[in-house]
N, C-alpha and C. Protein backbone atom coordinates (compact mmCIF):
# COMPACT_ATOMS: atom_id res chain seq x y z
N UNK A 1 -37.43 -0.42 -8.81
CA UNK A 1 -38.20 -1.58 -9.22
C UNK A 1 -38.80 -2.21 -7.98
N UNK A 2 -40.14 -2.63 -8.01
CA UNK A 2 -41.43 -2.90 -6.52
C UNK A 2 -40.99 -4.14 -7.44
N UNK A 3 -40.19 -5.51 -6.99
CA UNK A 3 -40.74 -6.57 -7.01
C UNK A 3 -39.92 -7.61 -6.23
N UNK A 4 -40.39 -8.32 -5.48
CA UNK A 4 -39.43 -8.83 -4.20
C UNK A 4 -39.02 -9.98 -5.13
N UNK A 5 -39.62 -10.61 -5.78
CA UNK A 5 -38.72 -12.15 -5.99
C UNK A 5 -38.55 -11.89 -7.63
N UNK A 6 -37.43 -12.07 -8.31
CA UNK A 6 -37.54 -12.20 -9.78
C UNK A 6 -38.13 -13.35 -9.90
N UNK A 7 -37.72 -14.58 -9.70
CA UNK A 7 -38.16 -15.45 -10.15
C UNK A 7 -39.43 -16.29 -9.09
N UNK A 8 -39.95 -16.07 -8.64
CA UNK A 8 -40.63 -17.05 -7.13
C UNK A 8 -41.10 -18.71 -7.84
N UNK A 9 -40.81 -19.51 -7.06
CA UNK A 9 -40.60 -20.96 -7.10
C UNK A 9 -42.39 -21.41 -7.44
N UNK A 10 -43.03 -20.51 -6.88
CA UNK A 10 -44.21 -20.63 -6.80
C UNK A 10 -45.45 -19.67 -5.70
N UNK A 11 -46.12 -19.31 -6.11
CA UNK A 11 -46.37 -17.84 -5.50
C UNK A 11 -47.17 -18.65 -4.49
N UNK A 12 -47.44 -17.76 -3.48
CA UNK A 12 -47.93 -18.58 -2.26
C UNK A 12 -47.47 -19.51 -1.54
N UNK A 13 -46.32 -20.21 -1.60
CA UNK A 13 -45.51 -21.28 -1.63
C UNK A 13 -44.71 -20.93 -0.37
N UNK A 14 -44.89 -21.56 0.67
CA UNK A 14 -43.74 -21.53 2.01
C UNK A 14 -42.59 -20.85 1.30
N UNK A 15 -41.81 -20.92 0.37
CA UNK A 15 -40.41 -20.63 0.21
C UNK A 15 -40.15 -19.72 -0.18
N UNK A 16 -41.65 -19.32 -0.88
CA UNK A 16 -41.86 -17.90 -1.56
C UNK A 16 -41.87 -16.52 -0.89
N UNK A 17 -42.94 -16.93 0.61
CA UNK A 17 -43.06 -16.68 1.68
C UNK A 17 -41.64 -15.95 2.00
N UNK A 18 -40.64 -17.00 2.48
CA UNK A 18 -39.58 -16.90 3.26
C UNK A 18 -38.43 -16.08 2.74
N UNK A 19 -39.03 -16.28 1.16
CA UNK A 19 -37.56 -15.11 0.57
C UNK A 19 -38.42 -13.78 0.52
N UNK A 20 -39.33 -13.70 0.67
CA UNK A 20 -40.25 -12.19 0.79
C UNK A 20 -39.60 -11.68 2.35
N UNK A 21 -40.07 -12.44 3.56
CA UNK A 21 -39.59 -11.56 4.60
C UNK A 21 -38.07 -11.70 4.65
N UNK A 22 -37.22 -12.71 4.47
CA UNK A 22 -35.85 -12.81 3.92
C UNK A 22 -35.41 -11.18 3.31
N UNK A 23 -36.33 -10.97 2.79
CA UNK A 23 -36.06 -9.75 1.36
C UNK A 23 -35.86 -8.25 2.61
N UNK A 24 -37.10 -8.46 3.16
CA UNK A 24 -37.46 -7.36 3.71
C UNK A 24 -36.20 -6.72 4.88
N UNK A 25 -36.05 -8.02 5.66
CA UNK A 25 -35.01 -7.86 6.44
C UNK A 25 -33.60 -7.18 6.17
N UNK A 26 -33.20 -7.99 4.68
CA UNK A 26 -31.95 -7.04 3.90
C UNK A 26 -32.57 -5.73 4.20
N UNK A 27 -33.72 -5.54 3.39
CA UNK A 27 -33.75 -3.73 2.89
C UNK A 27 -33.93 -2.88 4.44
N UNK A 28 -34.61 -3.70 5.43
CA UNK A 28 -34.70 -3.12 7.00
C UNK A 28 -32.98 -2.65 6.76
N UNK A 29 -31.87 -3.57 6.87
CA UNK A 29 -30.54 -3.19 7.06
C UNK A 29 -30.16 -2.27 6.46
N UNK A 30 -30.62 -2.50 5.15
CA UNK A 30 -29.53 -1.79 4.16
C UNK A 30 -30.22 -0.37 4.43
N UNK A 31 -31.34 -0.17 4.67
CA UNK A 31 -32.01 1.64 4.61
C UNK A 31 -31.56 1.93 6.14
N UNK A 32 -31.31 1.12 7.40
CA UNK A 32 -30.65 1.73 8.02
C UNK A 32 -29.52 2.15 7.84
N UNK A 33 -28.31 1.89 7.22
CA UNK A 33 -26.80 1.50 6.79
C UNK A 33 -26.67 2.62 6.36
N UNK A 34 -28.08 3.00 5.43
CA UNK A 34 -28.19 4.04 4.51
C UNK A 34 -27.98 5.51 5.22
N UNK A 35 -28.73 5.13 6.17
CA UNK A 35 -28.94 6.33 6.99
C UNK A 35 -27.89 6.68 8.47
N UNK A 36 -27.01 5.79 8.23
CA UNK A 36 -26.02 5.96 9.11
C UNK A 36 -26.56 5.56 10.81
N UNK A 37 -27.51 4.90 10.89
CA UNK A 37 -28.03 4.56 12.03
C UNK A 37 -27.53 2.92 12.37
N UNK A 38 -27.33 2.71 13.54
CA UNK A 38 -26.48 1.29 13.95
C UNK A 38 -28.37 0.92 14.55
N UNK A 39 -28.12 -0.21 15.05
CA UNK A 39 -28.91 -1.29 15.33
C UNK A 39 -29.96 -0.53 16.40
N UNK A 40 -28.81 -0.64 17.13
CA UNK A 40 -28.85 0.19 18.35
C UNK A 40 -29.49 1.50 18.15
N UNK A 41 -29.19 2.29 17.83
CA UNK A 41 -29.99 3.73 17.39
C UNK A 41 -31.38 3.53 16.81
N UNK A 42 -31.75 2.22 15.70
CA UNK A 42 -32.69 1.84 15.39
C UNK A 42 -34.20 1.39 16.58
N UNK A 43 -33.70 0.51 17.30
CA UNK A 43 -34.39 -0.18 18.54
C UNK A 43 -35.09 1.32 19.57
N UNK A 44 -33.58 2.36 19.53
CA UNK A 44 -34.30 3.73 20.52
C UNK A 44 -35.29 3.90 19.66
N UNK A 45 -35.13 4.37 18.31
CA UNK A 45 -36.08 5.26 17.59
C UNK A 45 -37.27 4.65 17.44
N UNK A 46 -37.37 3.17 17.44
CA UNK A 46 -38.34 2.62 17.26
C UNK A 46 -38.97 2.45 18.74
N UNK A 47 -38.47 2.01 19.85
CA UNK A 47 -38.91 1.59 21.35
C UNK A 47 -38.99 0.37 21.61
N UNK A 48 -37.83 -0.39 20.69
CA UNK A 48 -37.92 -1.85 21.35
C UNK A 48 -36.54 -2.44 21.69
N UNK A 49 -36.22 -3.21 22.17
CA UNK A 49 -35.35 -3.87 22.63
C UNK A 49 -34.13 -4.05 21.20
N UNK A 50 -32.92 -4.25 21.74
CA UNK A 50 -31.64 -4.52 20.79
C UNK A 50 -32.38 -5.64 19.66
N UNK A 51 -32.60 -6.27 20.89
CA UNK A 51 -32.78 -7.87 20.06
C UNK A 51 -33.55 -8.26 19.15
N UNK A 52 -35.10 -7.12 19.76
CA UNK A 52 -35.64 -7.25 18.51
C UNK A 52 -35.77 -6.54 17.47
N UNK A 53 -35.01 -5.33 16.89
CA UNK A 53 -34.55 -4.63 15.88
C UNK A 53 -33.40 -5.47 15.35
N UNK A 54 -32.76 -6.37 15.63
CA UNK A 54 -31.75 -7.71 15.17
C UNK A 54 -32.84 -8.67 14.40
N UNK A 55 -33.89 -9.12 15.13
CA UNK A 55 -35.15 -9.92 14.26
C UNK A 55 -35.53 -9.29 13.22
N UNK A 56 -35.51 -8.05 13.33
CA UNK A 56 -36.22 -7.48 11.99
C UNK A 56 -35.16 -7.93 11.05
N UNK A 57 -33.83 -7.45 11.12
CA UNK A 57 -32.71 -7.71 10.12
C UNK A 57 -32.63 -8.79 9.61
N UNK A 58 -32.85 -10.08 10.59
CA UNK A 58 -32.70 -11.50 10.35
C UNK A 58 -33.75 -11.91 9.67
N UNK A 59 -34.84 -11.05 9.36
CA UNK A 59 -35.97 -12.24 8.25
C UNK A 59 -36.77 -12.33 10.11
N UNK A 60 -37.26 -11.96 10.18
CA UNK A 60 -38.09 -12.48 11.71
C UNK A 60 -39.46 -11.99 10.68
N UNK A 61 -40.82 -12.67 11.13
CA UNK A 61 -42.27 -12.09 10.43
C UNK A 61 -42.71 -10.83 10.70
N UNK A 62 -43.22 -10.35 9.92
CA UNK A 62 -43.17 -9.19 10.65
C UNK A 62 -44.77 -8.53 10.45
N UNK A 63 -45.23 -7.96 10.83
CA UNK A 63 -46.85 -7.24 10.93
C UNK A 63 -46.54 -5.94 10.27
N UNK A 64 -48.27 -5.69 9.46
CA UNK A 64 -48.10 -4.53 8.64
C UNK A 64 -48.04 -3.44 9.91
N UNK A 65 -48.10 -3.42 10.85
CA UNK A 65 -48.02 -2.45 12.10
C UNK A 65 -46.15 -2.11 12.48
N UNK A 66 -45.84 -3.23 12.00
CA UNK A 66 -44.05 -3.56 12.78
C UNK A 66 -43.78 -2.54 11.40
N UNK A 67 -43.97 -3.07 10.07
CA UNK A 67 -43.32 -2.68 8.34
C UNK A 67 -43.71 -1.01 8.75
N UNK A 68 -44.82 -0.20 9.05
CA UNK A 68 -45.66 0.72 9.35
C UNK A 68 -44.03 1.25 10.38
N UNK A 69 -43.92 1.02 11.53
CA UNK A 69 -43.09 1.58 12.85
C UNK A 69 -41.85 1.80 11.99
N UNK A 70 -41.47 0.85 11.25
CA UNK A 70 -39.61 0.55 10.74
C UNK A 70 -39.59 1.91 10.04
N UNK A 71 -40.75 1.70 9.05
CA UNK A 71 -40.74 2.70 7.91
C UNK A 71 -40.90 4.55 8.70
N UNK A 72 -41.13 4.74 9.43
CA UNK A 72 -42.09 5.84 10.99
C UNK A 72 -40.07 6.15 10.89
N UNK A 73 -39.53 5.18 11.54
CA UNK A 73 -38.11 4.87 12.29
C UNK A 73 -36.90 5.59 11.60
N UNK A 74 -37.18 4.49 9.68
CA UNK A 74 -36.13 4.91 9.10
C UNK A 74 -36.46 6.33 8.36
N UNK A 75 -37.91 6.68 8.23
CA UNK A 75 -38.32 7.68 7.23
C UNK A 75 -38.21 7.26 5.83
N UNK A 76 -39.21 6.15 5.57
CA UNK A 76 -39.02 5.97 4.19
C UNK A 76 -40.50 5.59 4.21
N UNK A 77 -40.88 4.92 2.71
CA UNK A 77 -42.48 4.29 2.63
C UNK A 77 -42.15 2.98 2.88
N UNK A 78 -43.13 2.42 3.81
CA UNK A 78 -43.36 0.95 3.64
C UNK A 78 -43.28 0.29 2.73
N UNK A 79 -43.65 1.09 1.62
CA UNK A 79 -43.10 0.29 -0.09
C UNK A 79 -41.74 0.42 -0.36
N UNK A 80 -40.98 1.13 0.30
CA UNK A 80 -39.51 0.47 -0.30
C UNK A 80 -39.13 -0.78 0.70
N UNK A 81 -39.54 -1.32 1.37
CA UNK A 81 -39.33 -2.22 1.97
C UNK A 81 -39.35 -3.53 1.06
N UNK A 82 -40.08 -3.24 -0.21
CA UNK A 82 -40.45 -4.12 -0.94
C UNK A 82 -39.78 -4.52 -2.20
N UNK A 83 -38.81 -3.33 -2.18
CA UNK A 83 -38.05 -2.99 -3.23
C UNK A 83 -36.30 -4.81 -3.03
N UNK A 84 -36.13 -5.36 -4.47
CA UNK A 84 -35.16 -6.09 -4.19
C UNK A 84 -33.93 -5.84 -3.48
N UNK A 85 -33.35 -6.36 -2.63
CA UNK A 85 -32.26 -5.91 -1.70
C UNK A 85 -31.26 -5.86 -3.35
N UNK A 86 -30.01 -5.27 -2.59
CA UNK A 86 -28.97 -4.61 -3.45
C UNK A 86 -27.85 -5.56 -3.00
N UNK A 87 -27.92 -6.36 -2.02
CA UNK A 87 -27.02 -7.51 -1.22
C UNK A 87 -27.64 -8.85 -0.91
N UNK A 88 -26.81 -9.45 -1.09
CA UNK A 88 -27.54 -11.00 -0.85
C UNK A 88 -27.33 -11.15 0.49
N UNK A 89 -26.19 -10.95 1.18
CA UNK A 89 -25.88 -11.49 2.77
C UNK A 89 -25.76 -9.51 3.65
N UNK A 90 -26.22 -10.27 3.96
CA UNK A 90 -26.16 -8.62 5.44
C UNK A 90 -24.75 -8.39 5.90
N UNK A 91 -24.24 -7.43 6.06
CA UNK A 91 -22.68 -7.30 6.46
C UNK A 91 -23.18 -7.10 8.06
N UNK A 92 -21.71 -7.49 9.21
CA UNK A 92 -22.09 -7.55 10.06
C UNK A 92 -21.28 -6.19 10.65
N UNK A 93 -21.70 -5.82 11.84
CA UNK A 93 -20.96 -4.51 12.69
C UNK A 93 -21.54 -3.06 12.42
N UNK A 94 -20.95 -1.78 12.73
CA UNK A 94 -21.74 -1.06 12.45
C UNK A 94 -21.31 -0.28 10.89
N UNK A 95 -22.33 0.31 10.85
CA UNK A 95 -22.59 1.32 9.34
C UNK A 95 -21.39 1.62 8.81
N UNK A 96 -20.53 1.41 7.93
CA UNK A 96 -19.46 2.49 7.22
C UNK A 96 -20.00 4.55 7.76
N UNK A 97 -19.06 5.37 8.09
CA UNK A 97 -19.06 6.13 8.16
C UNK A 97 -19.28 6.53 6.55
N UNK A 98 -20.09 7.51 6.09
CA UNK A 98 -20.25 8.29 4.98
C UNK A 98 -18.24 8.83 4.35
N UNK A 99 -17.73 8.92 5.57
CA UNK A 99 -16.33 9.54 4.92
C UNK A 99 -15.34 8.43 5.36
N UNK A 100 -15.72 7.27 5.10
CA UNK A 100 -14.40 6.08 5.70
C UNK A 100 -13.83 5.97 4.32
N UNK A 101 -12.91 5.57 4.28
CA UNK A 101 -12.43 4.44 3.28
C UNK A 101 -12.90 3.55 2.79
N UNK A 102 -13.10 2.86 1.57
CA UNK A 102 -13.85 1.61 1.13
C UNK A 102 -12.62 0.91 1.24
């Protein structure tokens, strides 16, 4: 399902805004998480600094050039970026191993 806000407060609307890149940032995490890549591994693949592959996660703005690189990074379409996160809060540390324990 392509739709970032179920409900939006009001389209165009600062807040509307903020839960859109809010949104994006989850799915930046969660398709790395997905892919077993830490933060860190993200920033090499992409060519930028720790800190700012952490902005992407956090809701930082981002340019259809930055959405374009992430998507290059994780191997996905820029349109799942758009897709509703599956988590409300970002877990912190690195990725669950595919064979850990839940």
């Amino acid at each position: 399902q392509i739709c970032v806000l179920q409900e939006p407060p009001c389209v165009g609307s600062r807040s509307s805004e903020d839960a859109v890149v809010a949104n994006v940032g989850r799915r930046v995490a969660e398709l790395r998480e997905q892919r077993g890549l830490t933060q860190a591994e993200l920033a090499r693949k992409m060519r930028v600094q720790l800190r700012q592959a952490q902005r992407y996660e956090s809701g930082a703005n981002f340019t259809i050039v930055t959405l374009v690189r992430l998507a290059d990074a994780l191997e996905v379409s820029p349109s799942d970026f758009f897709v509703i996160a599956q988590r409300g809060k970002r877990g912190r540390g690195r990725p669950r191993s595919p064979n850990s324990e839940k």
